[in-house]
C-alpha atoms as a PDB file:
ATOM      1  CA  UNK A   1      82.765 109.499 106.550  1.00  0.00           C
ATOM      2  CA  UNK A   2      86.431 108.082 107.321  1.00  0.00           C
ATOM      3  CA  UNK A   3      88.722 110.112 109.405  1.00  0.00           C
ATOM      4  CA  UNK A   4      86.950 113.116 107.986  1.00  0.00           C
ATOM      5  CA  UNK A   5      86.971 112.062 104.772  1.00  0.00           C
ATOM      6  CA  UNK A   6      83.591 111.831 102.756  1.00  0.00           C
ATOM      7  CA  UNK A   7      83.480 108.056 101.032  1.00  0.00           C
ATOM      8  CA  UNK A   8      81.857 107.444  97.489  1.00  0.00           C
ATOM      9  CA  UNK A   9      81.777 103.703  96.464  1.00  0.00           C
ATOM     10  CA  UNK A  10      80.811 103.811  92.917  1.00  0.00           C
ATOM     11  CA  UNK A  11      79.362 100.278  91.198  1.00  0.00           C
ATOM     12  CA  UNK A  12      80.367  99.851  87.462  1.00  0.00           C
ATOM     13  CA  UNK A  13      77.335  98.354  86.170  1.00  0.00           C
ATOM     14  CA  UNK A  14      76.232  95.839  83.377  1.00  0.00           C
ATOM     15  CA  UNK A  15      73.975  92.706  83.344  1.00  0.00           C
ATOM     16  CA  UNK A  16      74.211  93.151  87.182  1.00  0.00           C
ATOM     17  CA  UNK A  17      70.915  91.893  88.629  1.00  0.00           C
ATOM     18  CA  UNK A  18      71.490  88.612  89.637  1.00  0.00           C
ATOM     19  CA  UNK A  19      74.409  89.797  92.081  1.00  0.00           C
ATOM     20  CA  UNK A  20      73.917  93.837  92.889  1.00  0.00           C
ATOM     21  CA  UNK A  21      71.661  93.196  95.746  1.00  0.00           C
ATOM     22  CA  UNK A  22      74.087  90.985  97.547  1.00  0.00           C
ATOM     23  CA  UNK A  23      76.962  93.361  96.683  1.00  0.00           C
ATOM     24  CA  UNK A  24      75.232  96.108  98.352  1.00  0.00           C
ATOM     25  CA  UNK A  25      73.729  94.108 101.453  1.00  0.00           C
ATOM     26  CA  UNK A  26      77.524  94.075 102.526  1.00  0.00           C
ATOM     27  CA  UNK A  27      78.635  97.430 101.822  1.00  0.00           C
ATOM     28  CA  UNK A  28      79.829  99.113 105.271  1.00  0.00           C
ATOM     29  CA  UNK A  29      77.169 102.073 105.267  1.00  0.00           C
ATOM     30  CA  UNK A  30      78.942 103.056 108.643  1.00  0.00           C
ATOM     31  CA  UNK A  31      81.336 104.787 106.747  1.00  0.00           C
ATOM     32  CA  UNK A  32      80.291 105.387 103.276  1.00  0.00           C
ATOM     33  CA  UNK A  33      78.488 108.616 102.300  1.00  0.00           C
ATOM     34  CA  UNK A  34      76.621 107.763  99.053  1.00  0.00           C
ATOM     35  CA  UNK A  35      76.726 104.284  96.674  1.00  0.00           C
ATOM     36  CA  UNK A  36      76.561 105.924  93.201  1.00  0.00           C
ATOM     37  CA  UNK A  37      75.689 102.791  90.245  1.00  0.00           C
ATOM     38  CA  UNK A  38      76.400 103.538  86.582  1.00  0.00           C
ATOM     39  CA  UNK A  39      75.214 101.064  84.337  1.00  0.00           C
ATOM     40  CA  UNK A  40      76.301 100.736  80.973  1.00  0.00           C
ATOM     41  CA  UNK A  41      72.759  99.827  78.914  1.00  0.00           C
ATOM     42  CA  UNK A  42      72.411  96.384  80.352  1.00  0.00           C
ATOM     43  CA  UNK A  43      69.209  94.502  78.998  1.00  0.00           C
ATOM     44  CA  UNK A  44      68.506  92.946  82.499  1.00  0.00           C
ATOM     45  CA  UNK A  45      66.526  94.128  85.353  1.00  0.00           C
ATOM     46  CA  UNK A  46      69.696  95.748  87.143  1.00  0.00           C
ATOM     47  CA  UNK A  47      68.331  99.335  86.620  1.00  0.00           C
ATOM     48  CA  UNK A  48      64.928  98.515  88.212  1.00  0.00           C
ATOM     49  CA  UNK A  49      66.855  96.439  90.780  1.00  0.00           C
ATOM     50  CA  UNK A  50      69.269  99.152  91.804  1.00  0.00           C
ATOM     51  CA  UNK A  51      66.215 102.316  92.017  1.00  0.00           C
ATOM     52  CA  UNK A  52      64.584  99.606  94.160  1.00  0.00           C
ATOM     53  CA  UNK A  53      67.380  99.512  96.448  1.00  0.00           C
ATOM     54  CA  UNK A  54      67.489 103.130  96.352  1.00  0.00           C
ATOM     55  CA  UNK A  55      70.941 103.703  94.846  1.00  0.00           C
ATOM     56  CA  UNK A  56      71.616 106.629  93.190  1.00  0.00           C
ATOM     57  CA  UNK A  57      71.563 105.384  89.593  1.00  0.00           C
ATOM     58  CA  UNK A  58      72.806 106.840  86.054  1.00  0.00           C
ATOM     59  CA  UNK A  59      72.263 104.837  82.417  1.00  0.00           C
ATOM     60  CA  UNK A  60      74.156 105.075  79.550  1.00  0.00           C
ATOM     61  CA  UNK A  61      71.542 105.201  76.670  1.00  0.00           C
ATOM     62  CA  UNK A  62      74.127 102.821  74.715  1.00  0.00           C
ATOM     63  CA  UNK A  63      77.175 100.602  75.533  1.00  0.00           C
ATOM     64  CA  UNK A  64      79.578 102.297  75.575  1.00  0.00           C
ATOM     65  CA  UNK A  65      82.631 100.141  77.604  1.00  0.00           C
ATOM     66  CA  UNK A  66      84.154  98.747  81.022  1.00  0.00           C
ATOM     67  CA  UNK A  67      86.254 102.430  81.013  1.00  0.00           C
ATOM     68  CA  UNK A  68      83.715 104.651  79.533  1.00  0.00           C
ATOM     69  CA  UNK A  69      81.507 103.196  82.382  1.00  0.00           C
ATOM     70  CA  UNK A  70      84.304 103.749  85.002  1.00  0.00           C
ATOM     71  CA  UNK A  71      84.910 107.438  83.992  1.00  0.00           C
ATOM     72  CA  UNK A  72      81.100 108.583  84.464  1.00  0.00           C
ATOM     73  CA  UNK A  73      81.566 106.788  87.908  1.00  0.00           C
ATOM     74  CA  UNK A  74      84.295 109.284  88.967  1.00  0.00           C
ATOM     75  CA  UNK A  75      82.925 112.071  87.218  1.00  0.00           C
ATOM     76  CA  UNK A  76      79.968 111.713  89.272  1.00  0.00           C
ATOM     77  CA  UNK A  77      81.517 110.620  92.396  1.00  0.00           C
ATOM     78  CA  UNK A  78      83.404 113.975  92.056  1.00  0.00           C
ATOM     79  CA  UNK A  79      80.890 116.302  91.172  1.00  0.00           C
ATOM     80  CA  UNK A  80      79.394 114.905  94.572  1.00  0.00           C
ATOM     81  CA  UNK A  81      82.410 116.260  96.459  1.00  0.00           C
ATOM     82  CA  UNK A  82      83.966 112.407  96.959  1.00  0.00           C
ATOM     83  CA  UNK A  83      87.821 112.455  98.854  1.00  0.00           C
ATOM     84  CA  UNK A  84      88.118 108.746  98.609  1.00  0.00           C
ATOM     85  CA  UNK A  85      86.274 107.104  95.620  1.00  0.00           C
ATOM     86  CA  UNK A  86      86.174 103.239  96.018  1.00  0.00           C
ATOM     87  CA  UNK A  87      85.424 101.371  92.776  1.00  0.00           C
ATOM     88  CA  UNK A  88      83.854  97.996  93.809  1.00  0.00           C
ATOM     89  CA  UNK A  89      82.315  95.611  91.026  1.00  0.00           C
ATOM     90  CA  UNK A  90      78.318  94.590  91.487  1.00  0.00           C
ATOM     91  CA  UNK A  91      79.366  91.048  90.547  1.00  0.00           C
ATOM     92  CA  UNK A  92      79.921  90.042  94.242  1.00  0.00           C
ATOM     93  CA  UNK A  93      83.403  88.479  93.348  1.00  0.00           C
ATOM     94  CA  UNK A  94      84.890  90.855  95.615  1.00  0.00           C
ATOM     95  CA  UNK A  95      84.518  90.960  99.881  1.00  0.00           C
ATOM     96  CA  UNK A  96      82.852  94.710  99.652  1.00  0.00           C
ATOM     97  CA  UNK A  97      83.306  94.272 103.745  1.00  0.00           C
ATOM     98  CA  UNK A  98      87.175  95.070 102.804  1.00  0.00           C
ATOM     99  CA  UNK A  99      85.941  98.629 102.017  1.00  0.00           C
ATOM    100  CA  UNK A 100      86.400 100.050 105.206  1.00  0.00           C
ATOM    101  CA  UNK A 101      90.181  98.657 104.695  1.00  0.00           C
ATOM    102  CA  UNK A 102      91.004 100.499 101.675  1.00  0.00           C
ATOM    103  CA  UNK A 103      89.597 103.690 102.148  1.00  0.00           C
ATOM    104  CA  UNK A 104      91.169 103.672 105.655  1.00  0.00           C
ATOM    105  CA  UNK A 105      94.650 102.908 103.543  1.00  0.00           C
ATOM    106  CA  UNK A 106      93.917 106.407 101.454  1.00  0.00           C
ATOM    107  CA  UNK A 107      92.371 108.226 104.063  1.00  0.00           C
ATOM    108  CA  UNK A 108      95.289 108.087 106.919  1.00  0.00           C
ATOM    109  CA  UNK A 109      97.578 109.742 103.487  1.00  0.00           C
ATOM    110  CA  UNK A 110      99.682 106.501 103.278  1.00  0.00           C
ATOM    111  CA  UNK A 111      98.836 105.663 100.137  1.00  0.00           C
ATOM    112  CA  UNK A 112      97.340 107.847  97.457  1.00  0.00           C
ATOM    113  CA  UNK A 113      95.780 104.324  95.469  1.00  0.00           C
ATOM    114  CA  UNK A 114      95.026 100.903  96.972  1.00  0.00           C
ATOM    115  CA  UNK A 115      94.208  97.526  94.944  1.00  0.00           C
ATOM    116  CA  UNK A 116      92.485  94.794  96.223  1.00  0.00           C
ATOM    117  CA  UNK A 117      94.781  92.054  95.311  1.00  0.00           C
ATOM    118  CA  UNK A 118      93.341  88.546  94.320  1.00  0.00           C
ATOM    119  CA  UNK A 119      97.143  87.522  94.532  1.00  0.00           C
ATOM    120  CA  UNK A 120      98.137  88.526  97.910  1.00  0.00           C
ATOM    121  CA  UNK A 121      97.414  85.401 100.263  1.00  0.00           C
ATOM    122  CA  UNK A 122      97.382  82.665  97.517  1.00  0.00           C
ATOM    123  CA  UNK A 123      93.416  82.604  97.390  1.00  0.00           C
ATOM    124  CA  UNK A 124      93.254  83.099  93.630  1.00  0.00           C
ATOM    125  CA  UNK A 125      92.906  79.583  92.658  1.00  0.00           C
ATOM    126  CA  UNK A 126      91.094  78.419  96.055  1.00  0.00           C
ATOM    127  CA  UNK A 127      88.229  81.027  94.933  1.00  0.00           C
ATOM    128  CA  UNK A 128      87.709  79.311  91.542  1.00  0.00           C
ATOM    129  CA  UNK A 129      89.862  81.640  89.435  1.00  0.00           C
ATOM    130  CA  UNK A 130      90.210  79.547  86.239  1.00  0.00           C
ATOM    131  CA  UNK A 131      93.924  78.239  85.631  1.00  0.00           C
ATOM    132  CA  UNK A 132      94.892  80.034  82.147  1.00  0.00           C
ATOM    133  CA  UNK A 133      93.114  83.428  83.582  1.00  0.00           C
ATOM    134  CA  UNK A 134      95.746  82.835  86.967  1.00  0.00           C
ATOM    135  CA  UNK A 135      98.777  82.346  84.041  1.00  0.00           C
ATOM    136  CA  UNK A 136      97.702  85.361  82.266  1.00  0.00           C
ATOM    137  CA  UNK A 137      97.448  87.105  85.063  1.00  0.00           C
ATOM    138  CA  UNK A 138     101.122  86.359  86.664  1.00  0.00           C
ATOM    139  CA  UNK A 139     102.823  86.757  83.164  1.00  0.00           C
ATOM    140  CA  UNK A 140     101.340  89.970  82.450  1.00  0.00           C
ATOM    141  CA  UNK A 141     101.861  91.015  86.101  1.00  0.00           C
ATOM    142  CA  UNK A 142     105.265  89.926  85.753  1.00  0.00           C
ATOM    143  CA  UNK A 143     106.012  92.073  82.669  1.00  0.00           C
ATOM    144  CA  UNK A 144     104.084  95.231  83.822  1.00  0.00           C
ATOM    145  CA  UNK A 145     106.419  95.307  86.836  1.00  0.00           C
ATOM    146  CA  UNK A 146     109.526  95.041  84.872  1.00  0.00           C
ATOM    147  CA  UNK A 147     108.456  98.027  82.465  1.00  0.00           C
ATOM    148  CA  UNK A 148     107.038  99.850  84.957  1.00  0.00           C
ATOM    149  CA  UNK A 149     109.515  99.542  88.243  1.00  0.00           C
ATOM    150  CA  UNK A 150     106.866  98.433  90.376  1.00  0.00           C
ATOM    151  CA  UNK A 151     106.548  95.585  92.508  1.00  0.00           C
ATOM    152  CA  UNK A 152     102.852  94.789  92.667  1.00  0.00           C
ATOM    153  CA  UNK A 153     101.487  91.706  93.486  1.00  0.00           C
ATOM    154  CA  UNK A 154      98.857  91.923  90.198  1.00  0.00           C
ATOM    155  CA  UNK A 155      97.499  94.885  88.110  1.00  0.00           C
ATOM    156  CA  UNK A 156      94.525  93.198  86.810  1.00  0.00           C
ATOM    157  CA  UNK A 157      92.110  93.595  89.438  1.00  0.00           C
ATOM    158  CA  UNK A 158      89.051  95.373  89.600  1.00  0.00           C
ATOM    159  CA  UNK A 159      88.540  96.566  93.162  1.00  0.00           C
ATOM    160  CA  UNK A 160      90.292  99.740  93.713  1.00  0.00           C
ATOM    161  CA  UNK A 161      90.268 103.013  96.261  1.00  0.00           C
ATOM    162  CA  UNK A 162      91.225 106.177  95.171  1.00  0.00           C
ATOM    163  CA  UNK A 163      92.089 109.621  96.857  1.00  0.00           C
ATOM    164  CA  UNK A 164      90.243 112.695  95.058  1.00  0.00           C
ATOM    165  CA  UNK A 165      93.807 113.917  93.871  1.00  0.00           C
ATOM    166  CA  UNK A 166      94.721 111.055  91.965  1.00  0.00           C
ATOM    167  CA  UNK A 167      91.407 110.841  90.100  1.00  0.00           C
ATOM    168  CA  UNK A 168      91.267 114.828  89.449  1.00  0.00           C
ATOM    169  CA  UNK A 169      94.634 114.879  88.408  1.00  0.00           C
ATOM    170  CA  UNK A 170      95.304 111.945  86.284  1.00  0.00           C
ATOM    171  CA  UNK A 171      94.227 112.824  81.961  1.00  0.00           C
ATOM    172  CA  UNK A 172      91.656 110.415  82.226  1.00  0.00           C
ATOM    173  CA  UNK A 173      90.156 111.120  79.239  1.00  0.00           C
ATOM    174  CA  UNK A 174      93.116 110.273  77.234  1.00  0.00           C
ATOM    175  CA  UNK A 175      92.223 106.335  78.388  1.00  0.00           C
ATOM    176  CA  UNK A 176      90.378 103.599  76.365  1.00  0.00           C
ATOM    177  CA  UNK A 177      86.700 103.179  77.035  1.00  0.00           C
ATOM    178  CA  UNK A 178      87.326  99.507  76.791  1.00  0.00           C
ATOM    179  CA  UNK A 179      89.024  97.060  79.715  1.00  0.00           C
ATOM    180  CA  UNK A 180      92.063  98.541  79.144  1.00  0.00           C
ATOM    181  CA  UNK A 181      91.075 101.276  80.982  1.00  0.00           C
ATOM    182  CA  UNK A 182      92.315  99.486  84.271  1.00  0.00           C
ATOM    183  CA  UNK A 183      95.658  99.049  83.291  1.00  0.00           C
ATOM    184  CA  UNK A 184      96.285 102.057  81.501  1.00  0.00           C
ATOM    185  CA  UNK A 185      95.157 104.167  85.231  1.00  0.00           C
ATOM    186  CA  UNK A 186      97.746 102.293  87.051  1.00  0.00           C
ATOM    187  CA  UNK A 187     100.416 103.119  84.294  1.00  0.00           C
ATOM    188  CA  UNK A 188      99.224 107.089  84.667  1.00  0.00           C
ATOM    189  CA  UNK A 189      99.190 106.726  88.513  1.00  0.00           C
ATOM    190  CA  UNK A 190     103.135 105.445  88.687  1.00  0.00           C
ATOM    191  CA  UNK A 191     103.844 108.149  85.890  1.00  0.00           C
ATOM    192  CA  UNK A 192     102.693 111.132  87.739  1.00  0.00           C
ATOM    193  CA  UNK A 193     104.418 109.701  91.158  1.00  0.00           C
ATOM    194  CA  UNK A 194     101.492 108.512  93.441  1.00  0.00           C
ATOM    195  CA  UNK A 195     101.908 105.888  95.706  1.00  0.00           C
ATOM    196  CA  UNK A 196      99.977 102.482  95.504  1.00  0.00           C
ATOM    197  CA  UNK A 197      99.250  99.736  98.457  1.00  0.00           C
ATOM    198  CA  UNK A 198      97.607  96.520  98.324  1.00  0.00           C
ATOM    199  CA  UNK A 199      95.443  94.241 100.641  1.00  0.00           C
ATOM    200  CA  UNK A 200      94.576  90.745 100.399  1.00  0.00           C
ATOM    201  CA  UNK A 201      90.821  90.263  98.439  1.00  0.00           C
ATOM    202  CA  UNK A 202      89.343  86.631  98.250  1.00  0.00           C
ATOM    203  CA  UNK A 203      87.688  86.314  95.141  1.00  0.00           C
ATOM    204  CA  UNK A 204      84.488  84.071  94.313  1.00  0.00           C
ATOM    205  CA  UNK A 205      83.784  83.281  90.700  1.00  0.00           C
ATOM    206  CA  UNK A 206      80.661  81.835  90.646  1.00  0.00           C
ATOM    207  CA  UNK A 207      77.890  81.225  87.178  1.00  0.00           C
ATOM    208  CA  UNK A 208      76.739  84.662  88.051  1.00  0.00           C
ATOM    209  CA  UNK A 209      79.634  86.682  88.113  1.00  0.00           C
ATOM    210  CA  UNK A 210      81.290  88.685  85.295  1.00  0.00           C
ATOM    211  CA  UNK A 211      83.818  87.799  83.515  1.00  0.00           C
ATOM    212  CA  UNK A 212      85.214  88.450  79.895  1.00  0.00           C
ATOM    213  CA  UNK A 213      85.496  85.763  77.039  1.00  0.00           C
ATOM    214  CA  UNK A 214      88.870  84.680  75.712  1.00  0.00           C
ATOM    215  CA  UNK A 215      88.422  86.968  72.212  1.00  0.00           C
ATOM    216  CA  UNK A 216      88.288  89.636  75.116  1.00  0.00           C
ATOM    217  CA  UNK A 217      90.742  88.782  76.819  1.00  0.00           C
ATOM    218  CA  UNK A 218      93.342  88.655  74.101  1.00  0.00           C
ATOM    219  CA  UNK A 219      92.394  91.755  73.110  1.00  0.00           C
ATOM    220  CA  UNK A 220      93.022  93.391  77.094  1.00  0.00           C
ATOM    221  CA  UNK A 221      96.276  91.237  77.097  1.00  0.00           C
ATOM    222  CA  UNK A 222      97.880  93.040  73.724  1.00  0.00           C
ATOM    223  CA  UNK A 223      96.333  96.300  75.338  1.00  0.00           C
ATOM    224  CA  UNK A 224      98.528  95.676  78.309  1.00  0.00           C
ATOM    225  CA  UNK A 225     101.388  94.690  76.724  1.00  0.00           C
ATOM    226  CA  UNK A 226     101.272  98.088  74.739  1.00  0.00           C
ATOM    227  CA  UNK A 227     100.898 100.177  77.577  1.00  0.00           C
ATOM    228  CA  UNK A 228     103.409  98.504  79.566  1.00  0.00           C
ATOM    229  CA  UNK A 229     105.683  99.603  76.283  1.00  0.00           C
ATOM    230  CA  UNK A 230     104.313 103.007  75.583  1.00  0.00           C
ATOM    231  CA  UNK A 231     105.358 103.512  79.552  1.00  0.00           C
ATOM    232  CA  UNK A 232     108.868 102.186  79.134  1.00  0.00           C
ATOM    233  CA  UNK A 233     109.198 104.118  75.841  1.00  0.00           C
ATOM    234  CA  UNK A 234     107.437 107.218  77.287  1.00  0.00           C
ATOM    235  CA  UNK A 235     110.597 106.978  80.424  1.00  0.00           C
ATOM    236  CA  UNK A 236     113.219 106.810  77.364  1.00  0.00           C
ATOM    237  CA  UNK A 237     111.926 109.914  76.451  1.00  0.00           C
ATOM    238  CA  UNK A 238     111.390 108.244  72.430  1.00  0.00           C
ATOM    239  CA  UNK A 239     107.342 108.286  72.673  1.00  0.00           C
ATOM    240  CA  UNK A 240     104.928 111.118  73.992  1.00  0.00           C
ATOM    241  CA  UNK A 241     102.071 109.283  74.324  1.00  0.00           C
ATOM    242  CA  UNK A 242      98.680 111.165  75.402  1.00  0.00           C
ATOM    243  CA  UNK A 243      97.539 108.619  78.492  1.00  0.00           C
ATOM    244  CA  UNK A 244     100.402 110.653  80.053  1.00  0.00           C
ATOM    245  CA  UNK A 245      99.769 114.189  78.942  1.00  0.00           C
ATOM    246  CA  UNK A 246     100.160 116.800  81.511  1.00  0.00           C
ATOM    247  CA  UNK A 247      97.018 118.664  79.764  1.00  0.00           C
ATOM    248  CA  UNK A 248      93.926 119.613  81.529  1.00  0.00           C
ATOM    249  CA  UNK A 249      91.757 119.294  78.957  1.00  0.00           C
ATOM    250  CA  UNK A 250      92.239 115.235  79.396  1.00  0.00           C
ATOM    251  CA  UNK A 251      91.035 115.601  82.998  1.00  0.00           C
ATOM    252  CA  UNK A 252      87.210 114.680  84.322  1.00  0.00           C
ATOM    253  CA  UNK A 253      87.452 118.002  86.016  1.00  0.00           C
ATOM    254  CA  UNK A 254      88.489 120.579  83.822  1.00  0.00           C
ATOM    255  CA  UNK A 255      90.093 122.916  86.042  1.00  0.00           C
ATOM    256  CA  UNK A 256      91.781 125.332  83.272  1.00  0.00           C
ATOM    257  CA  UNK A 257      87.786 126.977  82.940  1.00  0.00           C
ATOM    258  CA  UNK A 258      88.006 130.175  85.666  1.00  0.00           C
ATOM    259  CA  UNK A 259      85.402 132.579  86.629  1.00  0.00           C
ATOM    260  CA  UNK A 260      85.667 135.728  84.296  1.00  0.00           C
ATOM    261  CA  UNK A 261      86.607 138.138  87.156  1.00  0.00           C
ATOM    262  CA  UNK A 262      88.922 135.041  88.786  1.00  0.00           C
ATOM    263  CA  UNK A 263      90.898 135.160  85.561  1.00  0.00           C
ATOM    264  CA  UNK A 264      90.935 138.886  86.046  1.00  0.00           C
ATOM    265  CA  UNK A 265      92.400 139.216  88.879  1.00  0.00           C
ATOM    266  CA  UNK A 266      95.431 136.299  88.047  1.00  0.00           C
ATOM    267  CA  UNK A 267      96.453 138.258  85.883  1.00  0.00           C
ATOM    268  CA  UNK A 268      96.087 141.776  87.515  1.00  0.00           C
ATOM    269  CA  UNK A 269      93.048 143.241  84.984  1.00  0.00           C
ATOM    270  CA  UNK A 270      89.985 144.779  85.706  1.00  0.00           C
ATOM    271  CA  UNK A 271      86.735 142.789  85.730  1.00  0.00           C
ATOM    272  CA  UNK A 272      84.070 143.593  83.415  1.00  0.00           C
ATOM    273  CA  UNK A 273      81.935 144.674  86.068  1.00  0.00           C
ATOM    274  CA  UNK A 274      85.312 146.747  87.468  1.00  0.00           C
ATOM    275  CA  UNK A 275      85.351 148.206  83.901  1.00  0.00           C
ATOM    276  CA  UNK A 276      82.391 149.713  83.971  1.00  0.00           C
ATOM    277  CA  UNK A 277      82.897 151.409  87.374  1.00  0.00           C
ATOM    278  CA  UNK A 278      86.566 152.668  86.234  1.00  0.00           C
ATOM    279  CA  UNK A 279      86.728 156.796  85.994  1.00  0.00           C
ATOM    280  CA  UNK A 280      87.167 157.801  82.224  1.00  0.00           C
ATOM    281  CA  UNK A 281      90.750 159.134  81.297  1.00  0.00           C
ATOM    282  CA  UNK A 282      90.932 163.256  80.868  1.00  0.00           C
ATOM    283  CA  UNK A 283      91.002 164.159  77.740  1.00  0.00           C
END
């Protein structure tokens, strides 16, 4: 609990083993509620490691993707009555000690979104990003930021806090269930007006830790190249594209179901139960 808030730090899961139990050694339990771990049909031991270590764990009977993965995570996180939702990868390339940080940044209502930037405080390099990943990242960064109007220091990282509004509001749904999923959030998140901060995040990148190949990453790159457009187009008002549909249907929590007598009484009828008790008109 942070200022009242309750904190959910949710681990997006796969072929974790080798790092999950030193990711979750430095988690701050002082203020986080519950660690919820969704992995996505790894063929390690990271299931079996994670029920060891007691973590609340859910398995996805296939793979399904990076955003698929990340969209059970705040479904659950959610459904477990989570105000600030902290997405934190099991890799250990991230400082989960800077947890306390973020959710502080959401809970005091500054900012309704905060990345842990890689960028901020030059440590990228130092921390054994590889050079043509750091490139990527600053032209891509670079061109989101001119279609978008933001000024962000990078858009490609994967440590992120997030108040309950944004993630109950946002048409989730509507996203890819591949690593585009990141990048098309932060598009949705300056569409519908929420605010975003940053803090500086040393990264490691070790043998162990995750990473995508460069097939992969070619792929992400077009994906955020036509996101970044679909945004600018979207703005123009020549392009209605669904990542930014004000629907509820595309949300994890679909608010637009009511109780029967709820939707009653919005609209001034009688309940079925208040039907049956109504007097009979004379005849």
């Amino acid at each position: 609990m942070l200022h009242g808030k309750n904190v959910v730090v949710v681990l997006p899961a796969y072929k974790a083993h080798a790092t999950l139990e030193k990711t979750y050694a430095d988690i701050p339990r002082e203020i986080v509620d519950r660690v919820l771990l969704v992995d996505d049909a790894s063929d390690d031991r990271t299931v079996e490691l994670a029920r060891k270590l007691a973590i609340e764990t859910f398995v996805h009977e296939r793979n399904l993707g990076y955003g698929a993965n990340q969209k059970t995570c705040y479904s659950e996180a959610l459904s477990r009555g989570a105000d600030i939702v902290v997405m934190l990868h099991p890799d250990y390339q991230y400082d989960p000690r800077l947890i306390t940080a973020m959710a502080a940044m959401v809970a005091s209502g500054t900012y309704d979104m905060v990345l842990g930037s890689r960028i901020l405080g030059n440590t990228a390099r130092s921390g054994g990003m590889p050079l043509y990943k750091y490139l990527a990242n600053r032209l891509l960064t670079a061109f989101e930021n001119l279609m978008l109007g933001t000024k962000l220091s990078e858009f490609h990282t994967g440590y992120r806090a997030f108040s309950r509004k944004v993630l109950v509001t946002l048409p989730l749904l509507a996203n890819s269930d591949d690593f585009v999923f990141d990048n098309q959030i932060l598009a949705q998140i300056v569409a519908f007006g929420f605010t975003i901060g940053e803090i500086s995040c040393p990264t490691r990148y070790f043998p162990e830790a995750s990473t995508i190949n460069l097939r992969r990453s070619v792929v992400y790159g077009l994906g955020v190249l036509r996101t970044s457009l679909s945004y600018r187009l979207w703005r123009w008002r020549l392009l209605r594209p669904t990542m930014f549909s004000q629907s509820p249907t595309l949300r994890l929590q679909k608010t637009y179901y009511f109780d029967a007598a709820e939707a009653s009484r919005r609209v001034g009828l009688p309940s079925a139960a208040e039907k049956g008790r109504a007097p009979r008109p004379d005849r």
